[in-house]
C-alpha atoms as a PDB file:
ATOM      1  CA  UNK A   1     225.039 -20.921 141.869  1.00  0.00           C
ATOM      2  CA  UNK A   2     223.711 -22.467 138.986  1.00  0.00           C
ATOM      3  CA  UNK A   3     220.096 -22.056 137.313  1.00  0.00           C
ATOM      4  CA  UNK A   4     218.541 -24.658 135.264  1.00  0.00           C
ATOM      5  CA  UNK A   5     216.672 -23.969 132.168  1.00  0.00           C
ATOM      6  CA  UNK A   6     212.719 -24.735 132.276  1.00  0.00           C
ATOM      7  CA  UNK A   7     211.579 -26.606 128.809  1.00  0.00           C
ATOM      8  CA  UNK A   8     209.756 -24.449 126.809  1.00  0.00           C
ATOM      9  CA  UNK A   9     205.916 -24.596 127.250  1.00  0.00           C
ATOM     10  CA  UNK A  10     206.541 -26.389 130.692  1.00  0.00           C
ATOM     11  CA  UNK A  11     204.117 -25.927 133.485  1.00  0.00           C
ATOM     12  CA  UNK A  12     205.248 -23.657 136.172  1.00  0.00           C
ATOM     13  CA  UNK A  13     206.553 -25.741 139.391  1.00  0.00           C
ATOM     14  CA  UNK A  14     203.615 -23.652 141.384  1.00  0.00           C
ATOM     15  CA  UNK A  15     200.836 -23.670 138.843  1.00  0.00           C
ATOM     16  CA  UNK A  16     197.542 -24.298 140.527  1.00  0.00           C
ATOM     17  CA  UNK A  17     196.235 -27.600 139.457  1.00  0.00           C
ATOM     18  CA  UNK A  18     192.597 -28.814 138.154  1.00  0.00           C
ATOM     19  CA  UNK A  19     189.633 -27.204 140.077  1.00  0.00           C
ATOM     20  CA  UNK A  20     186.185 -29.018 139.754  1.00  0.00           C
ATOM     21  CA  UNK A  21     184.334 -25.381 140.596  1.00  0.00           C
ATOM     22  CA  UNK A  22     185.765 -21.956 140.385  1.00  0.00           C
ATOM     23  CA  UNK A  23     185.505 -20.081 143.377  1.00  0.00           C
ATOM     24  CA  UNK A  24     184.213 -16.693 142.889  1.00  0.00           C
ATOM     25  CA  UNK A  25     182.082 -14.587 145.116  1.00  0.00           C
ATOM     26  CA  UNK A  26     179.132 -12.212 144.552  1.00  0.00           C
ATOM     27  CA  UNK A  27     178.851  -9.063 145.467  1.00  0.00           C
ATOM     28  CA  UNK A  28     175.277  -8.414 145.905  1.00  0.00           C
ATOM     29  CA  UNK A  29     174.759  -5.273 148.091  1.00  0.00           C
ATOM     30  CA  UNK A  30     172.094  -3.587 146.541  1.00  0.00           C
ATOM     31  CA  UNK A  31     170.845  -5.976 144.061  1.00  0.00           C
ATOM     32  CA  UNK A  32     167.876  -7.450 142.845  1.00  0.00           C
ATOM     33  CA  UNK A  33     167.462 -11.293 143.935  1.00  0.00           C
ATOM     34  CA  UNK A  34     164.812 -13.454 142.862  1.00  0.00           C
ATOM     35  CA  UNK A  35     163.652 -16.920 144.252  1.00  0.00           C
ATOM     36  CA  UNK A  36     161.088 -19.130 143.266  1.00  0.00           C
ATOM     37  CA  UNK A  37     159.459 -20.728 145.532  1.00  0.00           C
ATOM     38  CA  UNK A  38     158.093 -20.678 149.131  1.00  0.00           C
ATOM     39  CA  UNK A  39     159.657 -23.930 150.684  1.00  0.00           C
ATOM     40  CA  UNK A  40     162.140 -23.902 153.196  1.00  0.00           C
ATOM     41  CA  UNK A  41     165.084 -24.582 151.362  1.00  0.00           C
ATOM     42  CA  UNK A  42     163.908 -21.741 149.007  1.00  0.00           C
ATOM     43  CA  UNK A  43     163.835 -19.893 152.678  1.00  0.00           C
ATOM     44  CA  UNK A  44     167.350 -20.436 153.719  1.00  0.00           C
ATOM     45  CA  UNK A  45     168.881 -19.286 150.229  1.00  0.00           C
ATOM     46  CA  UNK A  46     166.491 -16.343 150.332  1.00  0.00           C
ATOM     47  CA  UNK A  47     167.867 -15.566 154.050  1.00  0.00           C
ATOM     48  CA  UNK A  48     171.976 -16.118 152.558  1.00  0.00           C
ATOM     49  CA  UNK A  49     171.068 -13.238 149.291  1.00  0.00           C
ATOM     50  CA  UNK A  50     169.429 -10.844 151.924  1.00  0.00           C
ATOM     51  CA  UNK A  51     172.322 -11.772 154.335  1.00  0.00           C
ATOM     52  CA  UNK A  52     174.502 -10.623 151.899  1.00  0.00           C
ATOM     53  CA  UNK A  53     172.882  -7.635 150.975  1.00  0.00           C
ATOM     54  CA  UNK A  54     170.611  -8.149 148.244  1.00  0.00           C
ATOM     55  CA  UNK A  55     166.683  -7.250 148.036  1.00  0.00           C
ATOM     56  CA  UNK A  56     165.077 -10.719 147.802  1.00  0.00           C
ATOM     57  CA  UNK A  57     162.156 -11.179 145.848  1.00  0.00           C
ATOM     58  CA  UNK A  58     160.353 -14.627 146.579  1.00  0.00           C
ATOM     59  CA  UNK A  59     157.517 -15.735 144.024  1.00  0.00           C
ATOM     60  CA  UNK A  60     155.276 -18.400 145.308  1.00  0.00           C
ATOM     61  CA  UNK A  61     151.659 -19.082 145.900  1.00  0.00           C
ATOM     62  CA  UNK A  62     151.852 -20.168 149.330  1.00  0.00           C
ATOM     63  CA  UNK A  63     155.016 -19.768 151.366  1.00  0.00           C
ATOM     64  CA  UNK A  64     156.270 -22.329 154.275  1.00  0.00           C
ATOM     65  CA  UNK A  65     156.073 -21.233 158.184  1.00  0.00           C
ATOM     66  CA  UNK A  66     160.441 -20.444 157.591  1.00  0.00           C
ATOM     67  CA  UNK A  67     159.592 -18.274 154.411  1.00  0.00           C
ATOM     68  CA  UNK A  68     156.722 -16.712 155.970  1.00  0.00           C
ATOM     69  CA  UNK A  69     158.611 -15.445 159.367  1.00  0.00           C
ATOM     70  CA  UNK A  70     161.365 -14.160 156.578  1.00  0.00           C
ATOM     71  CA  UNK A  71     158.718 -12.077 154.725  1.00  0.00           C
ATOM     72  CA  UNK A  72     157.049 -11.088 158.133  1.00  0.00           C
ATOM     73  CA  UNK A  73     160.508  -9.310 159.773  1.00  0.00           C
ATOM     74  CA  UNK A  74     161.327  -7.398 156.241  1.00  0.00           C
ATOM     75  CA  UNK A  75     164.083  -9.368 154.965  1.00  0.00           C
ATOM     76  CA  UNK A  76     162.229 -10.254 151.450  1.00  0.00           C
ATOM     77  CA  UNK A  77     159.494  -9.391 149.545  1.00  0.00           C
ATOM     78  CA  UNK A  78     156.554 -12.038 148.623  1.00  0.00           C
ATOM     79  CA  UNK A  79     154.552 -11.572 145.426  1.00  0.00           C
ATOM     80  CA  UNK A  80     151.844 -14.190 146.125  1.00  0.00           C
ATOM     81  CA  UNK A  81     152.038 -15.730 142.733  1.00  0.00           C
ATOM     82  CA  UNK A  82     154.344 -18.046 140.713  1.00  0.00           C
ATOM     83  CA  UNK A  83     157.229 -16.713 138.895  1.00  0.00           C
ATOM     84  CA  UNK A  84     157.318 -15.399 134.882  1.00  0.00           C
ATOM     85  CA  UNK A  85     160.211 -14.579 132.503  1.00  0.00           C
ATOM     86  CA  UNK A  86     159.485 -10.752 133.280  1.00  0.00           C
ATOM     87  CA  UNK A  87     160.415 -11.545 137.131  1.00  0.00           C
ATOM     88  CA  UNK A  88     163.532 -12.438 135.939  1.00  0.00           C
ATOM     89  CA  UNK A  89     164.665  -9.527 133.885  1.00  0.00           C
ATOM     90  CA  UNK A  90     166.743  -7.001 135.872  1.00  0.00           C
ATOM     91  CA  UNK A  91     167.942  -9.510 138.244  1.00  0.00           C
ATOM     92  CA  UNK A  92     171.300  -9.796 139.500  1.00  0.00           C
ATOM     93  CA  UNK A  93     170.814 -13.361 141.329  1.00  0.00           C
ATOM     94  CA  UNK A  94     167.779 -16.161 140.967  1.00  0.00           C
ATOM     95  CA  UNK A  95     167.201 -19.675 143.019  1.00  0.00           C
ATOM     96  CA  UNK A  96     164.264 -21.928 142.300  1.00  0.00           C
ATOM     97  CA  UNK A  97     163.337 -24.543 144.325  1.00  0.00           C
ATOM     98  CA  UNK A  98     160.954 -26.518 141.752  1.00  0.00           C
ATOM     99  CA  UNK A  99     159.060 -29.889 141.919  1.00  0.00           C
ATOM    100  CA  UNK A 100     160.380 -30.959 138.420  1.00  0.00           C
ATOM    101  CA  UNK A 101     163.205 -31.558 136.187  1.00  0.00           C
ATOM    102  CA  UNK A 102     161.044 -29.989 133.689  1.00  0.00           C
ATOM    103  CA  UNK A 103     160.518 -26.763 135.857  1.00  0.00           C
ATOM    104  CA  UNK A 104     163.692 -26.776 136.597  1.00  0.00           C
ATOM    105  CA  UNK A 105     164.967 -26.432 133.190  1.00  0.00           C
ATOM    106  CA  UNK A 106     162.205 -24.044 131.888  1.00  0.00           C
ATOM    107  CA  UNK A 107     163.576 -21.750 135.270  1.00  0.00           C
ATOM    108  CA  UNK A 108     167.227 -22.346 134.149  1.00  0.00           C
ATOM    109  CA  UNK A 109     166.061 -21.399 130.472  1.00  0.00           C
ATOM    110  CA  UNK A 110     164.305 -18.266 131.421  1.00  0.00           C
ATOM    111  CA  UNK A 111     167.560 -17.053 133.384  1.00  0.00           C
ATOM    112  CA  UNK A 112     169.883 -17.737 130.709  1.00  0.00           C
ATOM    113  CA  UNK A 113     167.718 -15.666 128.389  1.00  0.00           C
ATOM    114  CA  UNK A 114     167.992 -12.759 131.117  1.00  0.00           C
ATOM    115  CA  UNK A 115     171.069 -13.568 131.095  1.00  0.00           C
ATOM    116  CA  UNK A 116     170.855 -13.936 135.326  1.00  0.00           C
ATOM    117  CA  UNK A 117     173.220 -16.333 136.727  1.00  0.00           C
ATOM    118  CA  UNK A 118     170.758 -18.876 138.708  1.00  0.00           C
ATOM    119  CA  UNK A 119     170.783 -21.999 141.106  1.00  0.00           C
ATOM    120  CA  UNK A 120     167.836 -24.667 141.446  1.00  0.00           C
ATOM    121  CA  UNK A 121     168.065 -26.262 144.481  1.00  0.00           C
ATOM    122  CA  UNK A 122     168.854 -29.881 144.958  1.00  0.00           C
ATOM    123  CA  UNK A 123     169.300 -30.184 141.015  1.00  0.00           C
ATOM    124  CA  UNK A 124     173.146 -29.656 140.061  1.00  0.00           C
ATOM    125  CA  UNK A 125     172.291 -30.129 136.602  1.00  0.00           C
ATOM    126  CA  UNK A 126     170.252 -26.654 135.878  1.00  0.00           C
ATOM    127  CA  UNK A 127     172.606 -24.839 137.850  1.00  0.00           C
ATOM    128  CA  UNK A 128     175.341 -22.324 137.110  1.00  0.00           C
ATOM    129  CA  UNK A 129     176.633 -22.144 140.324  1.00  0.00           C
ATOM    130  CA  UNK A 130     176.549 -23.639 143.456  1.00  0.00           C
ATOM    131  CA  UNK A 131     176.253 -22.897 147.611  1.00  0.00           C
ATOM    132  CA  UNK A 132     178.939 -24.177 149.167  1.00  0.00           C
ATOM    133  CA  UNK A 133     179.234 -24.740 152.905  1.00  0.00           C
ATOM    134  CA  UNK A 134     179.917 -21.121 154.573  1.00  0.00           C
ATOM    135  CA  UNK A 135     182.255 -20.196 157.305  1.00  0.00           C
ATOM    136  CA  UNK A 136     181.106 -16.417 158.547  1.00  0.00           C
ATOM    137  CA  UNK A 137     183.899 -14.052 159.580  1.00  0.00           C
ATOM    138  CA  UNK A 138     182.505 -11.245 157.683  1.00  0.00           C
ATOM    139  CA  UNK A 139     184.521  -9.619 155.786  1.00  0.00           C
ATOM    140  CA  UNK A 140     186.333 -12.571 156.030  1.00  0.00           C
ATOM    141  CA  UNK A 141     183.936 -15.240 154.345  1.00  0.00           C
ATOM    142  CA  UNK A 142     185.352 -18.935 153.230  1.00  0.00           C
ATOM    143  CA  UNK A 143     183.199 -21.279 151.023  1.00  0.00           C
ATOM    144  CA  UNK A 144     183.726 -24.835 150.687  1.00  0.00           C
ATOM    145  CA  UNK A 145     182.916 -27.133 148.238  1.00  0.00           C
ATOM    146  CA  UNK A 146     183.115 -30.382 147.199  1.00  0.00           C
ATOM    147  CA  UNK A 147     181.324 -29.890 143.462  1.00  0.00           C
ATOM    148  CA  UNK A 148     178.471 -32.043 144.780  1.00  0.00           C
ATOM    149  CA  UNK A 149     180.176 -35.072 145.534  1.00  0.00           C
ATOM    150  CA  UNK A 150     179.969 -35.243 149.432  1.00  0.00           C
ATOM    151  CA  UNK A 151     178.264 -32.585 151.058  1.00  0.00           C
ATOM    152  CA  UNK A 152     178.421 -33.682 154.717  1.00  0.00           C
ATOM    153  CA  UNK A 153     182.229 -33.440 154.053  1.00  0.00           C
ATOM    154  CA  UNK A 154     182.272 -29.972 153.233  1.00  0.00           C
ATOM    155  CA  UNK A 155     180.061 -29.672 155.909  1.00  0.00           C
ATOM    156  CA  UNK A 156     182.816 -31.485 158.328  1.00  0.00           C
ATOM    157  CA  UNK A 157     185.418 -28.882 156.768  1.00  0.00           C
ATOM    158  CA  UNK A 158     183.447 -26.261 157.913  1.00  0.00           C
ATOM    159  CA  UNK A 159     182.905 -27.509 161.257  1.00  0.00           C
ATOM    160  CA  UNK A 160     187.078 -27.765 161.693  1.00  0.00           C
ATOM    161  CA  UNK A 161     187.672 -24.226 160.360  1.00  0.00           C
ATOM    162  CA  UNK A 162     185.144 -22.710 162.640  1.00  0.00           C
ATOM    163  CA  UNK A 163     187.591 -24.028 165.481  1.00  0.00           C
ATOM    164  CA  UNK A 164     190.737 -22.538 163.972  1.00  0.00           C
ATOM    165  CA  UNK A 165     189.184 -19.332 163.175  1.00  0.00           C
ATOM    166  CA  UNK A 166     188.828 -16.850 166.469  1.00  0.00           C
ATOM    167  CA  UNK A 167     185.898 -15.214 166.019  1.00  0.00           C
ATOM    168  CA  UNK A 168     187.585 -11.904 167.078  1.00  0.00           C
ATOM    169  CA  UNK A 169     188.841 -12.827 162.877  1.00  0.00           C
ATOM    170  CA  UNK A 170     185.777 -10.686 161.903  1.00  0.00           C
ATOM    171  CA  UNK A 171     186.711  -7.129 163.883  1.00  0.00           C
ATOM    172  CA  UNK A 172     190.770  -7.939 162.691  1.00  0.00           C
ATOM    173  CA  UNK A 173     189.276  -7.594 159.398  1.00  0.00           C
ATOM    174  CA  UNK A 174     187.367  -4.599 159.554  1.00  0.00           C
ATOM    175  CA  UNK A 175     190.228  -2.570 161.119  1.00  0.00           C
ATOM    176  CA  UNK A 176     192.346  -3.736 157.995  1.00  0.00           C
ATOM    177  CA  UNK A 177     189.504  -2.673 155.743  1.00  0.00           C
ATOM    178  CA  UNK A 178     189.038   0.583 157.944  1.00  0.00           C
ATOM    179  CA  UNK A 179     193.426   1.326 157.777  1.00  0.00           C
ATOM    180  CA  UNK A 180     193.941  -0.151 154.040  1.00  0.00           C
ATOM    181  CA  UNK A 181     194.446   3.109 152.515  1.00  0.00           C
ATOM    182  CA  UNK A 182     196.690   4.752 155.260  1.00  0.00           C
ATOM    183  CA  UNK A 183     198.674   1.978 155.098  1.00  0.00           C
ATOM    184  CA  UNK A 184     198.891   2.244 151.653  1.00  0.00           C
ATOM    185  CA  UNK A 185     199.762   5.638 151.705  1.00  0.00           C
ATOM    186  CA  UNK A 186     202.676   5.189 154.164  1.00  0.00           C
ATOM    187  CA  UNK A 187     203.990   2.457 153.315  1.00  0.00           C
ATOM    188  CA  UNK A 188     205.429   1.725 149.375  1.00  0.00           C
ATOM    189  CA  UNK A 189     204.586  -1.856 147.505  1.00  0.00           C
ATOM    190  CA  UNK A 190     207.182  -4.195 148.798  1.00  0.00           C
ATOM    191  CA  UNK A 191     208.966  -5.589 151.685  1.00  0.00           C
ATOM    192  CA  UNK A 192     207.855  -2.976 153.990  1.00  0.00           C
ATOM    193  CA  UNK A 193     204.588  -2.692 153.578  1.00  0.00           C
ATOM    194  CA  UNK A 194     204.181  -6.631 153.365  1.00  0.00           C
ATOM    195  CA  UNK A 195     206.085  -6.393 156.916  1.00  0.00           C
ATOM    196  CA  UNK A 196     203.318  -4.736 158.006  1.00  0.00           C
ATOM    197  CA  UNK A 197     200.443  -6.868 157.179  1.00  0.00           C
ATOM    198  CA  UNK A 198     202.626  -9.855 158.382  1.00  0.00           C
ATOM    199  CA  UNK A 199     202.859  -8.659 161.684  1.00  0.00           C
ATOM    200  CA  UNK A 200     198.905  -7.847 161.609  1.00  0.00           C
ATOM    201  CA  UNK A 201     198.221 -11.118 160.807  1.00  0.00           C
ATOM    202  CA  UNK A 202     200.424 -12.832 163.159  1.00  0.00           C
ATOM    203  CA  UNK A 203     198.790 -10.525 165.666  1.00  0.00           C
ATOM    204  CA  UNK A 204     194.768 -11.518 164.261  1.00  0.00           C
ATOM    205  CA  UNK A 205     195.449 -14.492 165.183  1.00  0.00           C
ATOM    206  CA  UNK A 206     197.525 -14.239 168.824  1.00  0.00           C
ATOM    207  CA  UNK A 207     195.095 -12.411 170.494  1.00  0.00           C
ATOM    208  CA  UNK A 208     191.749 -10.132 170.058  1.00  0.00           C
ATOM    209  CA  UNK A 209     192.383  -6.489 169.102  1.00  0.00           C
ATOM    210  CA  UNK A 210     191.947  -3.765 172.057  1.00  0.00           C
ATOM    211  CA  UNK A 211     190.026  -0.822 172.293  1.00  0.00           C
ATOM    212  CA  UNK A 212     193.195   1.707 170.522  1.00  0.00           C
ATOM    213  CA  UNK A 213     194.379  -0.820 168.458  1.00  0.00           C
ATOM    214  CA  UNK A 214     193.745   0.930 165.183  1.00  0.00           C
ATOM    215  CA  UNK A 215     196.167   3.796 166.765  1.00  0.00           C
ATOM    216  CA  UNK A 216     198.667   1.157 168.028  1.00  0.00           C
ATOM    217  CA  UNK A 217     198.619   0.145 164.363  1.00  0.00           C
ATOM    218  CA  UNK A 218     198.891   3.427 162.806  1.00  0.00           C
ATOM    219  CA  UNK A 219     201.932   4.153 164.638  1.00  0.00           C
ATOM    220  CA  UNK A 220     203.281   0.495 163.930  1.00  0.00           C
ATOM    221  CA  UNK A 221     203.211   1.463 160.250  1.00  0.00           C
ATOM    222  CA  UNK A 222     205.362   4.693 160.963  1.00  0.00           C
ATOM    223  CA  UNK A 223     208.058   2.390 162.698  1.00  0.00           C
ATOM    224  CA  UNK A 224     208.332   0.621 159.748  1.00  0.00           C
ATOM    225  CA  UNK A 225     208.204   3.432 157.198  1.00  0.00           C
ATOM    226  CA  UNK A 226     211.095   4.895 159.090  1.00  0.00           C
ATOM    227  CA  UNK A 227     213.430   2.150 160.030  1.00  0.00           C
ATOM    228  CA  UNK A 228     215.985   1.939 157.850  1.00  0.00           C
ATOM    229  CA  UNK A 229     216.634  -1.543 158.706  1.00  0.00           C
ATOM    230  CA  UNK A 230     213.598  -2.198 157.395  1.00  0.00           C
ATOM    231  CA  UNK A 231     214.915  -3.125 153.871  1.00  0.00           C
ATOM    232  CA  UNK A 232     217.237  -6.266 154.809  1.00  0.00           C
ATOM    233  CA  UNK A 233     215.658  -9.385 153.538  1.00  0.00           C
ATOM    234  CA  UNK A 234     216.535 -12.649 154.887  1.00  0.00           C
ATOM    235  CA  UNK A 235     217.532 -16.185 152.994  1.00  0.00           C
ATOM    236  CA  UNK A 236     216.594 -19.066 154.960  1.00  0.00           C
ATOM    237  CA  UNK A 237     216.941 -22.832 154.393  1.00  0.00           C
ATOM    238  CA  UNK A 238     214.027 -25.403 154.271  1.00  0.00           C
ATOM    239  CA  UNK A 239     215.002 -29.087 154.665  1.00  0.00           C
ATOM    240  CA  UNK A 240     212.260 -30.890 152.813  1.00  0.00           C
ATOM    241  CA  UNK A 241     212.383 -34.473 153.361  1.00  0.00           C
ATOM    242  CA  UNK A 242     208.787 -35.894 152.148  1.00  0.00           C
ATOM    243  CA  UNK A 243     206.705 -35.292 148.990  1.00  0.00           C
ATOM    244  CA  UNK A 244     204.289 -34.548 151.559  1.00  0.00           C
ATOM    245  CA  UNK A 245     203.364 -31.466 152.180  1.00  0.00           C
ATOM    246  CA  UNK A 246     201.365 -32.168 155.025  1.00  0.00           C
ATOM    247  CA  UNK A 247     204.699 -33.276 156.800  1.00  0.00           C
ATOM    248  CA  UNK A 248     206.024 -29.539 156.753  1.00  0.00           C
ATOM    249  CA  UNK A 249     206.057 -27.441 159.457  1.00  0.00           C
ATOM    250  CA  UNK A 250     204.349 -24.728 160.609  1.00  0.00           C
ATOM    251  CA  UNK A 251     207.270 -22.406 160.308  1.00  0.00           C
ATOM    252  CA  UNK A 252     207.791 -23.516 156.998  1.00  0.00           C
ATOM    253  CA  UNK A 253     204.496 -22.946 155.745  1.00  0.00           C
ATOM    254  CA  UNK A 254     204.623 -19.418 157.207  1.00  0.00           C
ATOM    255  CA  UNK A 255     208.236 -19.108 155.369  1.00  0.00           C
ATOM    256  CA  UNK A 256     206.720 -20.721 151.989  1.00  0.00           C
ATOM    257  CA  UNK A 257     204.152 -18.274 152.244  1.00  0.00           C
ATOM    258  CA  UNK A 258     206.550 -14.749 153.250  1.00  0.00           C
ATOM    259  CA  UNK A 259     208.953 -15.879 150.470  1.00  0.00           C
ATOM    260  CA  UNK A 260     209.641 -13.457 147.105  1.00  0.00           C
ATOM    261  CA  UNK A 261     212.066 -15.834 146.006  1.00  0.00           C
ATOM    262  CA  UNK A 262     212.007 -19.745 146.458  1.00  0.00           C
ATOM    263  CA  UNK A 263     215.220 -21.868 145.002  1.00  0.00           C
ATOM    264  CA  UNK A 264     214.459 -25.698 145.052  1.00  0.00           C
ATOM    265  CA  UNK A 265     216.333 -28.656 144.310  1.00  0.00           C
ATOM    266  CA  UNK A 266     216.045 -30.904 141.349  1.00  0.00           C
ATOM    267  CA  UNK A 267     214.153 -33.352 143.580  1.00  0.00           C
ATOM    268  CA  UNK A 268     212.285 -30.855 145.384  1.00  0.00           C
ATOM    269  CA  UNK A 269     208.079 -32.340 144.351  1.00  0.00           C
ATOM    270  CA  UNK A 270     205.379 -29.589 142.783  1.00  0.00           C
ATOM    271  CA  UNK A 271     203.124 -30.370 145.366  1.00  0.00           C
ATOM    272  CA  UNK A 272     206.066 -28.888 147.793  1.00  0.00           C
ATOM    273  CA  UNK A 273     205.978 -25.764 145.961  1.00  0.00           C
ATOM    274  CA  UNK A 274     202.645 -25.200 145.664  1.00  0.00           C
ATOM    275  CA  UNK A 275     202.149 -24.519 148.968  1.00  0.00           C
ATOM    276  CA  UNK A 276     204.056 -20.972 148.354  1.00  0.00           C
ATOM    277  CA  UNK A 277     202.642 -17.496 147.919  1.00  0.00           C
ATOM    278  CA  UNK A 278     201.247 -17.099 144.027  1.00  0.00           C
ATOM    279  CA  UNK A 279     203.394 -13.886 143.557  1.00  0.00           C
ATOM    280  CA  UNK A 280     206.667 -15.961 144.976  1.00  0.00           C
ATOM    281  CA  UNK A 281     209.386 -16.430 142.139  1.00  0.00           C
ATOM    282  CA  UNK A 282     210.254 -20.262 141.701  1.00  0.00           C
ATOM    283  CA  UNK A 283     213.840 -21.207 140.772  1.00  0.00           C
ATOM    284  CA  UNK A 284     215.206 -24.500 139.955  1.00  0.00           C
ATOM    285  CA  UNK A 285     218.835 -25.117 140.957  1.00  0.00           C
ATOM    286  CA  UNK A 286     221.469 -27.711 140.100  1.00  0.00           C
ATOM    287  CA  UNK A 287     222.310 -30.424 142.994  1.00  0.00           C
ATOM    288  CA  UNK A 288     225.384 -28.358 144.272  1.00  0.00           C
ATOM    289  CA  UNK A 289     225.355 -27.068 147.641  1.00  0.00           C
ATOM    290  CA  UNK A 290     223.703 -22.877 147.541  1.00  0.00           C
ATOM    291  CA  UNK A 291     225.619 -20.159 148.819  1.00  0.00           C
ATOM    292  CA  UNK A 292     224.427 -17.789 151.316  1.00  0.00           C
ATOM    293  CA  UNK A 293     226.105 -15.065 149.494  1.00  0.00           C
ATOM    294  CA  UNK A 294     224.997 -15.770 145.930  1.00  0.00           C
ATOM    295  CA  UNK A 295     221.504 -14.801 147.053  1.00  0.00           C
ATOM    296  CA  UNK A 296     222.599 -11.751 148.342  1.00  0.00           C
ATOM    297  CA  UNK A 297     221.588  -9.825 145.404  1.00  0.00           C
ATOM    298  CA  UNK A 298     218.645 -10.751 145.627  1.00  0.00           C
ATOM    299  CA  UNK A 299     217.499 -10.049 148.976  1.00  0.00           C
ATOM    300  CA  UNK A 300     219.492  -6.900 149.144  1.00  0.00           C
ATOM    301  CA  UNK A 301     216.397  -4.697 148.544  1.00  0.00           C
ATOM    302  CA  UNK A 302     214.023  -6.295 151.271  1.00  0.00           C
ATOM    303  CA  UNK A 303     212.835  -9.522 149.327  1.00  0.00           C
ATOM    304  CA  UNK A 304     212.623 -12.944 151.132  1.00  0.00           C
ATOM    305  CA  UNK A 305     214.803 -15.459 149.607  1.00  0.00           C
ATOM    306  CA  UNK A 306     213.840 -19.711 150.982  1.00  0.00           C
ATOM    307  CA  UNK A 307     215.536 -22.420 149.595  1.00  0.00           C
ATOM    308  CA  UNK A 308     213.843 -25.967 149.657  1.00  0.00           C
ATOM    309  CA  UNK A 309     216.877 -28.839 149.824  1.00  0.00           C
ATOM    310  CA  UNK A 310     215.687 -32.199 149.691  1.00  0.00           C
ATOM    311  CA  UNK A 311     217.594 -34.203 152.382  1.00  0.00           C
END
C-alpha cells in the first residue's frame, strides 16, 4: 500500500466548507433576557428565551393580547415603559421589535456598548444573530437556517425532520445525559466506548426506551468493558460510483460516519468525504488495488478502517 503526499498548505479532503452563519447555541438558564417591545413577534421570542430558561424582561408601554397572556402566567416580567441603555446592562440576551431603522440601530448601538449580543426582529441588518427555524427534542435541539434568504424553506426543513425524528428522541437523550459519566467511567476513550454509544443510537432510533432501560444499558456497558473481543476493528470496502453523495447508501453513511480511518482513491470527490465523522483520519492512496492485510495495523487496536474505491 502506497500513501500519497498532500501539497503543503492543501485543504484537508474533509474540511468543512463556507458557512453563511455559524451555528452556536446559548445557554441561557438563569440569565437575564431583555426584549423591547410588546408586539407579538416580540411575544414569541420572549416565550423561546423563557423556554430556554432565561428570566425575560419585556419593556413596552402597552403590550399585545400574546404578550399580555405571557406576562399574566409568569413566564416574563413587564416594566410598563420603553426601554433605556441601563435596561440593557447586565443582560445576557436582548430582542427589539422596533418601528424604525433608526430605533433599530440606536437598540443595536446600546447593546453593543453593553456589550449584549442582540436581535431586532424582521431587520437582519442590526442583528448579531439570528432565530432559525427550531426542531424541539430537548436536549436534543436542531436549528435551521437559511441566513435570511428563504425562510419558508427552513421552515419546510423543519417540517421533514420533525418526521424523521421519533419523538421518544427527547427521553433517549436524557438517559444518555443521566448515564454519561458511568459510561465514562467504565468504559476507556476509544473503540469500546464508541461501541457503546453506537449501539445506543442505533437503538434511539429502532424503538422507544422501556421502563429499566437505563439498567439494561448499564449492564450493556459491562458486556463491552469485559469482552475481550471487543478490541477487533473491522476494514470494510465502499464502492463509490457518483460524486454524489446523495447517491450513497444508508449503510455507507453509517460506515462513513463509524470510521477512524478512511483510505480513498485518487478519484474519490471531497464532497464524498465530507460526509465522514470530523475526528475520522483521511488517507489518499495510489490507484493500485488495497490489501486487506496492509490495514491490519491499523485496525488491530479496535479502530474502524473504510476504504472509498471509485468504480
Amino acid at each position: 500500500m502506497q500513501i500519497l503526499s498532500r501539497p503543503q498548505n492543501s485543504p484537508s479532503p474533509g474540511s468543512i466548507g463556507p458557512l453563511a452563519v455559524l451555528p452556536v447555541f446559548f445557554n441561557l438558564q438563569g440569565k437575564r433576557g431583555v426584549v423591547a417591545g410588546g408586539t407579538a413577534a416580540a411575544a414569541w421570542k420572549a416565550e423561546l428565551l423563557a423556554a430556554a430558561g432565561a428570566d425575560v424582561h419585556v419593556y413596552a408601554d402597552a403590550v399585545s393580547e400574546e404578550m399580555s397572556a405571557l406576562v399574566a402566567a409568569g413566564t416574563c416580567f413587564h416594566h410598563a415603559h420603553g426601554w433605556s441603555e441601563g435596561d440593557l446592562q447586565g443582560a445576557d440576551i436582548a430582542v427589539a421589535d422596533t418601528a424604525t431603522e433608526q430605533d433599530a440601530d440606536a437598540f443595536l448601538q446600546a447593546a453593543v456598548k453593553a456589550g449584549v449580543p442582540c436581535n431586532v426582529i424582521d431587520k437582519p441588518a442590526f442583528c448579531q444573530f439570528q432565530f432559525g427555524s427550531i426542531v424541539n427534542r430537548s436536549p436534543v435541539v436542531i436549528g435551521i437556517s437559511t441566513d435570511g434568504a428563504a425562510p419558508i424553506l427552513g421552515q419546510a426543513i423543519r417540517r421533514r425532520v420533525e418526521t424523521i425524528l421519533p419523538a421518544s428522541l427527547a427521553v433517549w437523550a436524557q438517559l444518555a445525559k443521566q448515564l454519561r459519566g458511568h459510561i465514562t467511567e467504565v468504559l476507556q476513550p476509544g473503540h469500546r466506548r464508541r461501541l457503546f454509544w453506537e449501539d445506543f443510537v442505533n437503538r434511539a432510533f429502532d424503538t422507544g426506551p422501556l421502563p429499566d432501560e437505563a439498567d439494561k444499558l448499564v449492564a450493556r456497558a459491562m458486556v463491552i468493558a469485559n469482552d475481550r473481543n471487543a478490541r477487533t476493528g473491522t476494514v470494510t470496502v465502499i464502492p463509490v460510483g457518483s460524486d454524489d453523495p446523495e447517491l450513497l447508501t444508508l449503510k455507507a453513511m453509517r460506515l462513513l460516519q463509524m470510521a477512524d480511518m478512511i483510505f480513498y482513491g485518487r478519484n474519490v470527490p471531497p464532497a464524498i468525504l465530507q460526509m465522514a465523522r470530523r475526528e475520522a483520519r483521511c488517507i489518499p492512496l495510489t490507484d493500485e488495488p488495497f490489501h486487506d492485510a496492509a490495514a491490519q495495523r491499523f485496525c488491530a487496536d479496535g479502530k474502524n478502517a473504510v476504504v472509498l474505491q471509485r468504480t
